[in-house]
Protein backbone atom coordinates (compact mmCIF):
# COMPACT_ATOMS: atom_id res chain seq x y z
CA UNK A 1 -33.12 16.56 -16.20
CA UNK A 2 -33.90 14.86 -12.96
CA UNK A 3 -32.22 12.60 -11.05
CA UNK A 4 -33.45 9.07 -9.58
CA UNK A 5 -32.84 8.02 -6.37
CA UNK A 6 -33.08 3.99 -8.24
CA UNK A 7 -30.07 5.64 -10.07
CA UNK A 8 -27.70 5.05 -7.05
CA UNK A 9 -28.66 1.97 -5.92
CA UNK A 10 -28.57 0.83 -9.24
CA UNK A 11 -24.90 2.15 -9.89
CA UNK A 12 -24.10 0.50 -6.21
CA UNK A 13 -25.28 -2.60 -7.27
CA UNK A 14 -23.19 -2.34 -10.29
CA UNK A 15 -19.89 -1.18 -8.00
CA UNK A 16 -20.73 -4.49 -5.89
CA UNK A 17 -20.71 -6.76 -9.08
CA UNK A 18 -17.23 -5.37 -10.07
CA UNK A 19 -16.12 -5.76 -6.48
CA UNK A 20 -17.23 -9.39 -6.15
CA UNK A 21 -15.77 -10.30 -9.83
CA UNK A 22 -12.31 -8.65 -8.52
CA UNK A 23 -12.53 -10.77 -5.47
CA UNK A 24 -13.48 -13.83 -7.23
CA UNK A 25 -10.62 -12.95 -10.13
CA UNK A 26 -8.02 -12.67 -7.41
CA UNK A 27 -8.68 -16.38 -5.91
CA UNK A 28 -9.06 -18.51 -9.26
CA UNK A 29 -7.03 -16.20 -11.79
CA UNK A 30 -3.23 -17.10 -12.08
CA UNK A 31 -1.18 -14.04 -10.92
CA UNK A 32 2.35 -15.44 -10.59
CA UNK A 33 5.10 -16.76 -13.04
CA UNK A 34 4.39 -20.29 -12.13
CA UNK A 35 0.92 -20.33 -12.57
CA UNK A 36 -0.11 -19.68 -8.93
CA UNK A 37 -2.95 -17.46 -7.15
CA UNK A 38 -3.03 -15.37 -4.96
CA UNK A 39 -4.72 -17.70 -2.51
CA UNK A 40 -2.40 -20.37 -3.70
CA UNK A 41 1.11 -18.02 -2.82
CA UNK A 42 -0.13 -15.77 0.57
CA UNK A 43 -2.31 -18.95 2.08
CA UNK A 44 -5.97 -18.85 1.90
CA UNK A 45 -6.13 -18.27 5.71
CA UNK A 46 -4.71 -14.59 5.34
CA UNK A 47 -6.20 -13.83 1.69
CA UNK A 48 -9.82 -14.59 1.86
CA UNK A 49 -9.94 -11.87 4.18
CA UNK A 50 -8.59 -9.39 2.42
CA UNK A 51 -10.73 -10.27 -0.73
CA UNK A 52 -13.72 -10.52 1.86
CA UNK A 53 -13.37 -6.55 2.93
CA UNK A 54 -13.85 -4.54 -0.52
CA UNK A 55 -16.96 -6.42 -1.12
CA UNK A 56 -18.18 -5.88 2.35
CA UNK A 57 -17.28 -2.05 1.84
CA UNK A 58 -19.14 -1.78 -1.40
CA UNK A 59 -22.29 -3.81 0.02
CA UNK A 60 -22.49 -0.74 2.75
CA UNK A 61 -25.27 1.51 0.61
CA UNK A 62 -27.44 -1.93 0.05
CA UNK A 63 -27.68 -2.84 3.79
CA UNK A 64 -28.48 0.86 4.96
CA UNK A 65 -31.38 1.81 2.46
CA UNK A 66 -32.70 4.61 5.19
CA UNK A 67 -29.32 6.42 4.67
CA UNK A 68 -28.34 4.89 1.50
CA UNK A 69 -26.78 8.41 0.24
CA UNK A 70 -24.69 9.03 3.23
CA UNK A 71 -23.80 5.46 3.18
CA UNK A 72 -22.64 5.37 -0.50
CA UNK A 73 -20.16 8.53 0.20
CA UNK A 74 -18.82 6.60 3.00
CA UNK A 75 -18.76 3.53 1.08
CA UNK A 76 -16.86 5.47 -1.58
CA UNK A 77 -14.29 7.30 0.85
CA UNK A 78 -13.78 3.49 2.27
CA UNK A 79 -12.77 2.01 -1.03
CA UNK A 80 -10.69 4.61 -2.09
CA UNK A 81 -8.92 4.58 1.10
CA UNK A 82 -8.35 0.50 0.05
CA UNK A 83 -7.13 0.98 -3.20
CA UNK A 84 -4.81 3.21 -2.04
CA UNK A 85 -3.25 0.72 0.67
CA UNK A 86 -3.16 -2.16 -1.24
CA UNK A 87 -1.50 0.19 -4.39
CA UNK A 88 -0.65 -1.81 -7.11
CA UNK A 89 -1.15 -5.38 -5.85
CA UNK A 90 -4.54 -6.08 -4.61
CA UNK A 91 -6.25 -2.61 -5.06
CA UNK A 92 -5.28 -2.33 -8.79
CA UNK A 93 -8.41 -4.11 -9.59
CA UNK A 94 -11.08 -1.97 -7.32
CA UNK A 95 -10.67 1.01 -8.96
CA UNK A 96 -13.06 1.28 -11.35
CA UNK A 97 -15.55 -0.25 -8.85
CA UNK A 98 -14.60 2.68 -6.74
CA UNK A 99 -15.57 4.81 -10.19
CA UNK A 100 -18.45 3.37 -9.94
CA UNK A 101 -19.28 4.10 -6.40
CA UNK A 102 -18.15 7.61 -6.71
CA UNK A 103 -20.67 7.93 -9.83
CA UNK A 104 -23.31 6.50 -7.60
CA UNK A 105 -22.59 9.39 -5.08
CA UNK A 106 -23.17 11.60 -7.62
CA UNK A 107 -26.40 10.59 -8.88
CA UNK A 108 -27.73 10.36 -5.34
CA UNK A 109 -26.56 13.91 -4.69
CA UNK A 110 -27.87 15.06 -8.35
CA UNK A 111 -31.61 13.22 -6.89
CA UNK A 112 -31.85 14.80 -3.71
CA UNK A 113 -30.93 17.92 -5.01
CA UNK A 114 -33.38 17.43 -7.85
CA UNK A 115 -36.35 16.25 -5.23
CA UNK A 116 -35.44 19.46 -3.05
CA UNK A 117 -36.30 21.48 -5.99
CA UNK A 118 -39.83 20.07 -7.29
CA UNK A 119 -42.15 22.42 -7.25
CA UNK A 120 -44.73 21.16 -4.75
């Protein structure tokens, strides 16, 4: 079975979604006892930010379609390395759209290993 080089933009583009609806769950999505967000409690000034990065991160293999394998493995590395300093506050909610980016790593890698091997 071959792989398709669509097949890892298409599982970026997926990562991205779950980034953006992890961003967008962390402003309007109560996540305090009285009923407050996260933009609500920290300030918006200091949060949007933060909720600004990940997506930015995950959007790395979509602006760079020259080197869009290279860029995904990067782009993976980058969000794990978020998840893992945020920990169980902010970054709880990225992982599976690091999953994701890590799967589309894999299906690049599968393609261009695939395309290597075509008989010509």
């Amino acid at each position: 079975m071959r792989g398709s080089p669509d097949l890892e933009k298409w599982i970026g583009v997926a990562a991205l979604i779950i980034t953006v609806a992890a961003s967008v769950a962390w402003i309007f999505v109560p996540a305090y006892n009285g009923g407050a967000t996260v933009a609500d409690e920290n300030g918006s000034g200091s949060t949007y930010p933060l909720l600004v990065l990940p997506v930015l991160l995950a959007a790395i293999p979509l602006l760079a379609p020259g080197w869009r394998h290279g860029a995904t493995v990067l782009s993976a590395w980058l969000l794990l390395g978020w998840c893992l300093v945020t920990g169980f506050t902010l970054g709880l909610l990225y992982w599976p759209a690091f999953c994701f980016m890590v799967l589309a790593a894999y299906a690049g890698a599968r393609a261009r290993r695939s395309s290597l091997r075509a008989p010509t």
